[in-house]
PDB file of N, CA and C in Angstrom:
ATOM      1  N   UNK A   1       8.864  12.117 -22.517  1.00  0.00           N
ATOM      2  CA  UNK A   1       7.558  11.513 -22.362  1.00  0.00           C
ATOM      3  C   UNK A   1       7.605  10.307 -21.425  1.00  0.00           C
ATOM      4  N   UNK A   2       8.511   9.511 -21.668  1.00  0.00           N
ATOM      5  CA  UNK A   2       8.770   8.377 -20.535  1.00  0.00           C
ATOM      6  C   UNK A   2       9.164   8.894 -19.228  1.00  0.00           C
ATOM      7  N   UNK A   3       9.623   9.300 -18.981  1.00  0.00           N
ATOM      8  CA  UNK A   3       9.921  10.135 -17.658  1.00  0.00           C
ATOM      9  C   UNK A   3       8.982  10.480 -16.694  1.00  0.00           C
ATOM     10  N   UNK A   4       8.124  11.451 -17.633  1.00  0.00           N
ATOM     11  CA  UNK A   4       6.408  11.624 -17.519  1.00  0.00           C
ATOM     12  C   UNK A   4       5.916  10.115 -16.839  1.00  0.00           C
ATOM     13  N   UNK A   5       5.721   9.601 -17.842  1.00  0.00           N
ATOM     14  CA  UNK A   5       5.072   8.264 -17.679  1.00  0.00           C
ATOM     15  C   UNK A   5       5.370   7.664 -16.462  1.00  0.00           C
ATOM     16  N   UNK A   6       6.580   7.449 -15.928  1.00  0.00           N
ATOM     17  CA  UNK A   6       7.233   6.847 -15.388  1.00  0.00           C
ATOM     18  C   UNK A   6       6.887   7.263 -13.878  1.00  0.00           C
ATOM     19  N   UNK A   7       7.260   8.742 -13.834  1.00  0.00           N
ATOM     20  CA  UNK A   7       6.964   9.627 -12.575  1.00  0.00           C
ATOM     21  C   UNK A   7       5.793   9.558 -12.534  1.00  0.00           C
ATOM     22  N   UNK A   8       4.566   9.751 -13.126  1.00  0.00           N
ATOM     23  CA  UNK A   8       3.171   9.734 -13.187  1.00  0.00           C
ATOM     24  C   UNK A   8       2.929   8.071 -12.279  1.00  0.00           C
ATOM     25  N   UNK A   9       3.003   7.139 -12.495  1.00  0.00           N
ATOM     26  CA  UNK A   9       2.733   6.169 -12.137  1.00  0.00           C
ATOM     27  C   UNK A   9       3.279   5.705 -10.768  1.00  0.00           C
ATOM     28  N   UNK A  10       4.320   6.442 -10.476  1.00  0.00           N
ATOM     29  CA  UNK A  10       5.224   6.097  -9.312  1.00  0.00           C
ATOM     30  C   UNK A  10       4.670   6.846  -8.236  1.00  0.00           C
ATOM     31  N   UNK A  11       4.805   8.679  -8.450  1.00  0.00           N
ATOM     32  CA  UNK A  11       4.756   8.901  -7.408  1.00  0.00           C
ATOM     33  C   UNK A  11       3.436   8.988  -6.589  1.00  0.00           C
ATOM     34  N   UNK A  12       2.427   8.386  -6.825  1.00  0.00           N
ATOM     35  CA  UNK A  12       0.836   8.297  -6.017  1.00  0.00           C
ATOM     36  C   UNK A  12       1.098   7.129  -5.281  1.00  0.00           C
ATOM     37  N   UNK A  13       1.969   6.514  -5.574  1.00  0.00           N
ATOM     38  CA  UNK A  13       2.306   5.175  -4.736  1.00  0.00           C
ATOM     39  C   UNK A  13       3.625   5.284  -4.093  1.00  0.00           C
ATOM     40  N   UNK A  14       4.339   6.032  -3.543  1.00  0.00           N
ATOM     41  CA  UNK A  14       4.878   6.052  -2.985  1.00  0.00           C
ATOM     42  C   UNK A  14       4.622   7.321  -1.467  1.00  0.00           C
ATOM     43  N   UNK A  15       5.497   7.011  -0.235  1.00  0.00           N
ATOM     44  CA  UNK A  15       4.940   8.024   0.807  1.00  0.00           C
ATOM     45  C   UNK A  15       5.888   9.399   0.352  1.00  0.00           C
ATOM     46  N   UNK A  16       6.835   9.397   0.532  1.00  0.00           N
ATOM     47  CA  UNK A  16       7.674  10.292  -0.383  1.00  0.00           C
ATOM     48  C   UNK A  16       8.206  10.551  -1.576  1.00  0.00           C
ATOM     49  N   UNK A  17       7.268  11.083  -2.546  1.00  0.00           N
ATOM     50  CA  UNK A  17       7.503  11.778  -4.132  1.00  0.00           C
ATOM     51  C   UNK A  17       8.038  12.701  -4.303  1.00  0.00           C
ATOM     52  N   UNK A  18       8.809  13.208  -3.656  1.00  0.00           N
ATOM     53  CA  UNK A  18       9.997  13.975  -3.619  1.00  0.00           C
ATOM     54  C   UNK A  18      11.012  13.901  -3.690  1.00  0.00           C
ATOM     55  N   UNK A  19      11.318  12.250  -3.253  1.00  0.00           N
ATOM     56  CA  UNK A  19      12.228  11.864  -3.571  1.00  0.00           C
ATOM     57  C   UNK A  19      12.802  11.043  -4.395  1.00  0.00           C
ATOM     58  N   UNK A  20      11.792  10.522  -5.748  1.00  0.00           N
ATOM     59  CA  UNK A  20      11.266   9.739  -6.910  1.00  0.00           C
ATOM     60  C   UNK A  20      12.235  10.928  -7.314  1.00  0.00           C
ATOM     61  N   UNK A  21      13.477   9.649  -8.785  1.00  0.00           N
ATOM     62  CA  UNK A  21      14.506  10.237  -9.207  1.00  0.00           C
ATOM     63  C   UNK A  21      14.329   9.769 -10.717  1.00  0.00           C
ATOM     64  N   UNK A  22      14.424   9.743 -11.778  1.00  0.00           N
ATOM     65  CA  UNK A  22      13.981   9.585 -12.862  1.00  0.00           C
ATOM     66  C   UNK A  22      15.382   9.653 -13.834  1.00  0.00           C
ATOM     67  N   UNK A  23      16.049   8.960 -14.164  1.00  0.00           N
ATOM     68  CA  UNK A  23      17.106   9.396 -15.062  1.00  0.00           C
ATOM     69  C   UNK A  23      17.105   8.556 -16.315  1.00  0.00           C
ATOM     70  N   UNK A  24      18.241   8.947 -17.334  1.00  0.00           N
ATOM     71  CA  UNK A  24      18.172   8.327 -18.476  1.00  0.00           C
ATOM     72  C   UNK A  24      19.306   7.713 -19.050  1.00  0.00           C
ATOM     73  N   UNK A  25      19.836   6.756 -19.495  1.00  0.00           N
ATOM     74  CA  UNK A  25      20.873   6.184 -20.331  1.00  0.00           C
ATOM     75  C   UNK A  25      21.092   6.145 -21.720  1.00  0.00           C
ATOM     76  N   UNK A  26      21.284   6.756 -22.357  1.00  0.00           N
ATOM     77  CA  UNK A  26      20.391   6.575 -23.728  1.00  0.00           C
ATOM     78  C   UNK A  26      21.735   5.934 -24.094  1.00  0.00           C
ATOM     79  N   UNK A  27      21.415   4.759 -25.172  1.00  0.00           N
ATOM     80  CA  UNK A  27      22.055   4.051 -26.135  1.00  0.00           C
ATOM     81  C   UNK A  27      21.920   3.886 -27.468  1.00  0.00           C
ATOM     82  N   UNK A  28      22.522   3.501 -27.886  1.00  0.00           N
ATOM     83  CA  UNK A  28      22.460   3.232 -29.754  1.00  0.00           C
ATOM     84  C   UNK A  28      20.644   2.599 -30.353  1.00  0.00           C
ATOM     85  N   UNK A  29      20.706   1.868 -29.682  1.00  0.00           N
ATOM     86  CA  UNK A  29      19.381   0.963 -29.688  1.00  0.00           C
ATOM     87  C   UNK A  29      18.902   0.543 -28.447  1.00  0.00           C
ATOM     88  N   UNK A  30      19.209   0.857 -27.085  1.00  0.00           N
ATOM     89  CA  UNK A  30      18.540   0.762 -25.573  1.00  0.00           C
ATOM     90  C   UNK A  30      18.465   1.749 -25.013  1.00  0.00           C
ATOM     91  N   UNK A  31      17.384   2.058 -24.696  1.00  0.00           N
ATOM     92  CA  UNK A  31      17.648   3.430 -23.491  1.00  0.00           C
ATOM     93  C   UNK A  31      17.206   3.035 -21.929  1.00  0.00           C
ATOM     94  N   UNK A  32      18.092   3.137 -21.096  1.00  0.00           N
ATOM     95  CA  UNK A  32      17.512   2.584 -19.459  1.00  0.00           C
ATOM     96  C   UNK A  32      17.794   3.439 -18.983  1.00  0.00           C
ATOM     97  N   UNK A  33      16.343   3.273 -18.347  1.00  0.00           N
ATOM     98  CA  UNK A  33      15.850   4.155 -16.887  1.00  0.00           C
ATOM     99  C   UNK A  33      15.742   4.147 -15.815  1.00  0.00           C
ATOM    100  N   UNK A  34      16.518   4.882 -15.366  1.00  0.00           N
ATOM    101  CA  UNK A  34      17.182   4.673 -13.751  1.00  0.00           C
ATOM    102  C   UNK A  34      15.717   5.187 -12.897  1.00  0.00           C
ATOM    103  N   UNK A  35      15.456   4.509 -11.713  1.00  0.00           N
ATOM    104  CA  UNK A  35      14.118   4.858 -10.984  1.00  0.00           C
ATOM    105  C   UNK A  35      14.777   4.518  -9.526  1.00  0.00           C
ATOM    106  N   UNK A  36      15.117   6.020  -9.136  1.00  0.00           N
ATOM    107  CA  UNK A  36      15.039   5.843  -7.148  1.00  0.00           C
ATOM    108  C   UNK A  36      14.294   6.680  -6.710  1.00  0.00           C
ATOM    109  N   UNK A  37      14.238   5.721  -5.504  1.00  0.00           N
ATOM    110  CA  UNK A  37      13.077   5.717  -4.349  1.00  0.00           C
ATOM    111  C   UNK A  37      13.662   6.066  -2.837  1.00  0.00           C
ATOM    112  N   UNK A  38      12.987   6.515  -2.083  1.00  0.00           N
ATOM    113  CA  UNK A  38      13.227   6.444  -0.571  1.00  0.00           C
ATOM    114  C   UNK A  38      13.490   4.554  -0.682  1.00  0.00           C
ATOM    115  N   UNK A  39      13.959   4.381   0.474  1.00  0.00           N
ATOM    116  CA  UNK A  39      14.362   2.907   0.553  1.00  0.00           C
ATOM    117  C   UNK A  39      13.267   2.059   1.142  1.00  0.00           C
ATOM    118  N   UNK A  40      12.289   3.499   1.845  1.00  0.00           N
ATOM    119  CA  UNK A  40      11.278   2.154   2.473  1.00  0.00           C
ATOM    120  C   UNK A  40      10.260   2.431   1.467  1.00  0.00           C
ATOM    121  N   UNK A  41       9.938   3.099   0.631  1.00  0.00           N
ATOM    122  CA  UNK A  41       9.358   3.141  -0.820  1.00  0.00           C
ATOM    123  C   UNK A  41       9.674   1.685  -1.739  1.00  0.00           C
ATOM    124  N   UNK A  42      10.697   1.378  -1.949  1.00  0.00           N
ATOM    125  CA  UNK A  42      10.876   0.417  -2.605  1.00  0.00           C
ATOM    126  C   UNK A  42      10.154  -0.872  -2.876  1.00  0.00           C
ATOM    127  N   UNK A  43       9.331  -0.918  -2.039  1.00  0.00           N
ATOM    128  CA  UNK A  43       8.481  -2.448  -1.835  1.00  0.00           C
ATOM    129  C   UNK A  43       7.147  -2.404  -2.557  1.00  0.00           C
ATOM    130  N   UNK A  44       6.762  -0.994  -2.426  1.00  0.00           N
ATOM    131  CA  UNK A  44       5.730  -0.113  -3.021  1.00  0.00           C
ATOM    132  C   UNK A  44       5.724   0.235  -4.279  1.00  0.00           C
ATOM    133  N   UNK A  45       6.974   0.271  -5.217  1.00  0.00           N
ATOM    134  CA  UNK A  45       7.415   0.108  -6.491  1.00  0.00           C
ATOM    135  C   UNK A  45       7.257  -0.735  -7.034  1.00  0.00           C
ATOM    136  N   UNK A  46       8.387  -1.822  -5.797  1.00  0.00           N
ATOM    137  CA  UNK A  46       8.085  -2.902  -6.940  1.00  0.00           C
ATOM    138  C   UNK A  46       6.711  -4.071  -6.655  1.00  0.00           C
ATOM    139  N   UNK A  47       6.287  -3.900  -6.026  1.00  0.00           N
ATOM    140  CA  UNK A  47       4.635  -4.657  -5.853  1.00  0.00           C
ATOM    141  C   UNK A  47       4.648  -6.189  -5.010  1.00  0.00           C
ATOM    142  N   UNK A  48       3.546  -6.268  -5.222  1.00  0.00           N
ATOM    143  CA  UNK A  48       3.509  -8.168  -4.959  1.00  0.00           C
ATOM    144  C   UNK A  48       4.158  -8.767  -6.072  1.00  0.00           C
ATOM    145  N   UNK A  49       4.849 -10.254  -5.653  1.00  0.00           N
ATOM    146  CA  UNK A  49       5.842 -10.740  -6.736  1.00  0.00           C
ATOM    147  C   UNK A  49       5.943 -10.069  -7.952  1.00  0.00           C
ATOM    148  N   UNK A  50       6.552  -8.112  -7.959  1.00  0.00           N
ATOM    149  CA  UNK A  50       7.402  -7.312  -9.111  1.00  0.00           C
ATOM    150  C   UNK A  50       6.006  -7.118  -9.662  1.00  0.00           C
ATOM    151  N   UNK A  51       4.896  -6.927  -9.187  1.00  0.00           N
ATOM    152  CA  UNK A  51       3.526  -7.197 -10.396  1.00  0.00           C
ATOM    153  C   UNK A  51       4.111  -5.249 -11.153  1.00  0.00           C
ATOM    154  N   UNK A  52       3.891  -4.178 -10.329  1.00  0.00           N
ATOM    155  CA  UNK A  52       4.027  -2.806 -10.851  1.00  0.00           C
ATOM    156  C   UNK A  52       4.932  -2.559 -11.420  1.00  0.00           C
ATOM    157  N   UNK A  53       6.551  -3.286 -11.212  1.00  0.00           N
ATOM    158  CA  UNK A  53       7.423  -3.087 -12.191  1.00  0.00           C
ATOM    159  C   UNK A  53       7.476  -3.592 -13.223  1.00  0.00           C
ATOM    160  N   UNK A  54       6.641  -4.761 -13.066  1.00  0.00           N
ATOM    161  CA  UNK A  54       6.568  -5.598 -14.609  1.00  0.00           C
ATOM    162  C   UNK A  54       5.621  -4.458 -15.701  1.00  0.00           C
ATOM    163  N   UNK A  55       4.288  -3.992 -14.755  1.00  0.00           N
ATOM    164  CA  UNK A  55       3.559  -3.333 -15.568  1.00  0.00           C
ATOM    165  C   UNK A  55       4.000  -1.810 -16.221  1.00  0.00           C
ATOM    166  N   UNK A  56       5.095  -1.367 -15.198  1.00  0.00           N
ATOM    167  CA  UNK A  56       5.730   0.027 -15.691  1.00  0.00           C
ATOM    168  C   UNK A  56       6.739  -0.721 -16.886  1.00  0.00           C
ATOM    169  N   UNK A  57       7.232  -1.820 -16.750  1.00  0.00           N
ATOM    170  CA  UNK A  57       8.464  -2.176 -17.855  1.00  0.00           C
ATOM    171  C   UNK A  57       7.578  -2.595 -19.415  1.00  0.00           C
ATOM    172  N   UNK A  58       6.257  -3.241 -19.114  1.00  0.00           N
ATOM    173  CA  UNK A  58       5.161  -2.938 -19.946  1.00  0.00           C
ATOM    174  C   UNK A  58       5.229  -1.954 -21.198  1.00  0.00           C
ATOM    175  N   UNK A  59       4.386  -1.470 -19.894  1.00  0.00           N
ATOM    176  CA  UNK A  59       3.841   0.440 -20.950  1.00  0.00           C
ATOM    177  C   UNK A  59       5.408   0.959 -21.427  1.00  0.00           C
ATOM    178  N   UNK A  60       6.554   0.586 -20.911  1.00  0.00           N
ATOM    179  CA  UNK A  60       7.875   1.670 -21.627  1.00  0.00           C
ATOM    180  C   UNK A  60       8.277   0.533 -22.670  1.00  0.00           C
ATOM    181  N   UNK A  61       7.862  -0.440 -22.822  1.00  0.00           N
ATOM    182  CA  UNK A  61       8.394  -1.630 -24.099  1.00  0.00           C
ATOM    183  C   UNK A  61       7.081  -0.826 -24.912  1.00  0.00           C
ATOM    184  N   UNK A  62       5.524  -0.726 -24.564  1.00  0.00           N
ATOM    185  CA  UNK A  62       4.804  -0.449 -25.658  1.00  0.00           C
ATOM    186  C   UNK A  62       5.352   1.126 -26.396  1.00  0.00           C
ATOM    187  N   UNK A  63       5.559   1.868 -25.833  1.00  0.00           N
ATOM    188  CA  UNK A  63       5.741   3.346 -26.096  1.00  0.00           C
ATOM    189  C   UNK A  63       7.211   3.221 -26.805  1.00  0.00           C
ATOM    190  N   UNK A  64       8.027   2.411 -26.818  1.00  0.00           N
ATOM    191  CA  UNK A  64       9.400   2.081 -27.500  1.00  0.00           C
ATOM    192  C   UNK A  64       8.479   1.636 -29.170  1.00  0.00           C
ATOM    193  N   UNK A  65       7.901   1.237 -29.201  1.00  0.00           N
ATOM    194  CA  UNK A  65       7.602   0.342 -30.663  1.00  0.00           C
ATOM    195  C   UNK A  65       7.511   1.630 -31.890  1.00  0.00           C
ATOM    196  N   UNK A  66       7.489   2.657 -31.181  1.00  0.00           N
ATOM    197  CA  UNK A  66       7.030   3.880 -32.204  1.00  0.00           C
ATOM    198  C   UNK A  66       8.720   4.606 -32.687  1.00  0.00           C
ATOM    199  N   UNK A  67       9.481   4.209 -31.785  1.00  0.00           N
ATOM    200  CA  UNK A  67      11.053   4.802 -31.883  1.00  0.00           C
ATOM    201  C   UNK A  67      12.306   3.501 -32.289  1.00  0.00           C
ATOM    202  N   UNK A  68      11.831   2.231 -32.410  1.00  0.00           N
ATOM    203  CA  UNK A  68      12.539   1.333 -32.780  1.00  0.00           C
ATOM    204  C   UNK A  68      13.932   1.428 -31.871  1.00  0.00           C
ATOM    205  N   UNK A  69      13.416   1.463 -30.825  1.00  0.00           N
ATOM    206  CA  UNK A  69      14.753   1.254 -29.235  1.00  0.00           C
ATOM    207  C   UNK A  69      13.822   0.224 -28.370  1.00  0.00           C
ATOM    208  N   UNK A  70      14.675   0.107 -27.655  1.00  0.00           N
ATOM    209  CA  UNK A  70      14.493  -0.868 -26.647  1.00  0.00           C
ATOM    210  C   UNK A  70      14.735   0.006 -25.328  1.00  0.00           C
ATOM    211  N   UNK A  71      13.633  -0.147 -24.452  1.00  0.00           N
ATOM    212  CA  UNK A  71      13.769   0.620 -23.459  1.00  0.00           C
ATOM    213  C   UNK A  71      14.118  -0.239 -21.975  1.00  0.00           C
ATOM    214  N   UNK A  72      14.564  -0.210 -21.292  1.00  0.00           N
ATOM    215  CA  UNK A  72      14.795  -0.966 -19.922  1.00  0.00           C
ATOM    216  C   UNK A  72      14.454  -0.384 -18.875  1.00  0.00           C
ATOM    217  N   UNK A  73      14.054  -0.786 -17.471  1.00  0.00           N
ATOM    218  CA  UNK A  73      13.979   0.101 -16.476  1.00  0.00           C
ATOM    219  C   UNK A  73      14.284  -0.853 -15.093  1.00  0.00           C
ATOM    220  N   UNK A  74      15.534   0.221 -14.566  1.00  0.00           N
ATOM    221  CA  UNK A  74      16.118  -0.271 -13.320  1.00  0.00           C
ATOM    222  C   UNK A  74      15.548   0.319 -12.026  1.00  0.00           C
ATOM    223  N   UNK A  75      15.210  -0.177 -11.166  1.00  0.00           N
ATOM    224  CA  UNK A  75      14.628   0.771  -9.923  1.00  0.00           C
ATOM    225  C   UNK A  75      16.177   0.037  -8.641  1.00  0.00           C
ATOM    226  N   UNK A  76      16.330   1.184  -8.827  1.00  0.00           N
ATOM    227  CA  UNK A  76      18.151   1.135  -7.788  1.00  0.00           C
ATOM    228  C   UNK A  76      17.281   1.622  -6.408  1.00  0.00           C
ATOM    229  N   UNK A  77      18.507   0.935  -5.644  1.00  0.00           N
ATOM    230  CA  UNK A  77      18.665   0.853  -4.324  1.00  0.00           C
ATOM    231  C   UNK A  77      18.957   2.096  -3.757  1.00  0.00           C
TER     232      UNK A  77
END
């Protein structure tokens, strides 16, 4: 479902969504989510001063409260 979420929000904002990569870490009590981009995509992710990554790291902290994990999200280089 986060994945979903994740890809849903990303790829309308980026020029190439094809190349939006989505992966998972899962941990005991954290799960982080790996998010790559084309490289000139990247700026487009992460917004004016991080505003869209803050709001994607948002919605995956609210959607964690129902599974008692902690979710993280990395957008790699």
């Amino acid at each position: 479902m986060e994945k979903d979420l994740i890809e849903y929000i990303v790829k309308p904002l980026v020029d190439k969504p094809d190349e939006v990569e989505v992966s998972m870490i899962d941990g005991k009590s954290l799960t982080i989510w790996e998010l790559k981009a084309a490289e000139e995509d990247q700026g487009k992710i992460i917004g004016r001063q991080g505003r869209i990554a803050k709001a994607m790291r948002t919605l995956l902290s609210a959607s964690a409260k129902d599974s008692n994990k902690r979710f993280a999200l990395e957008i790699l280089d």
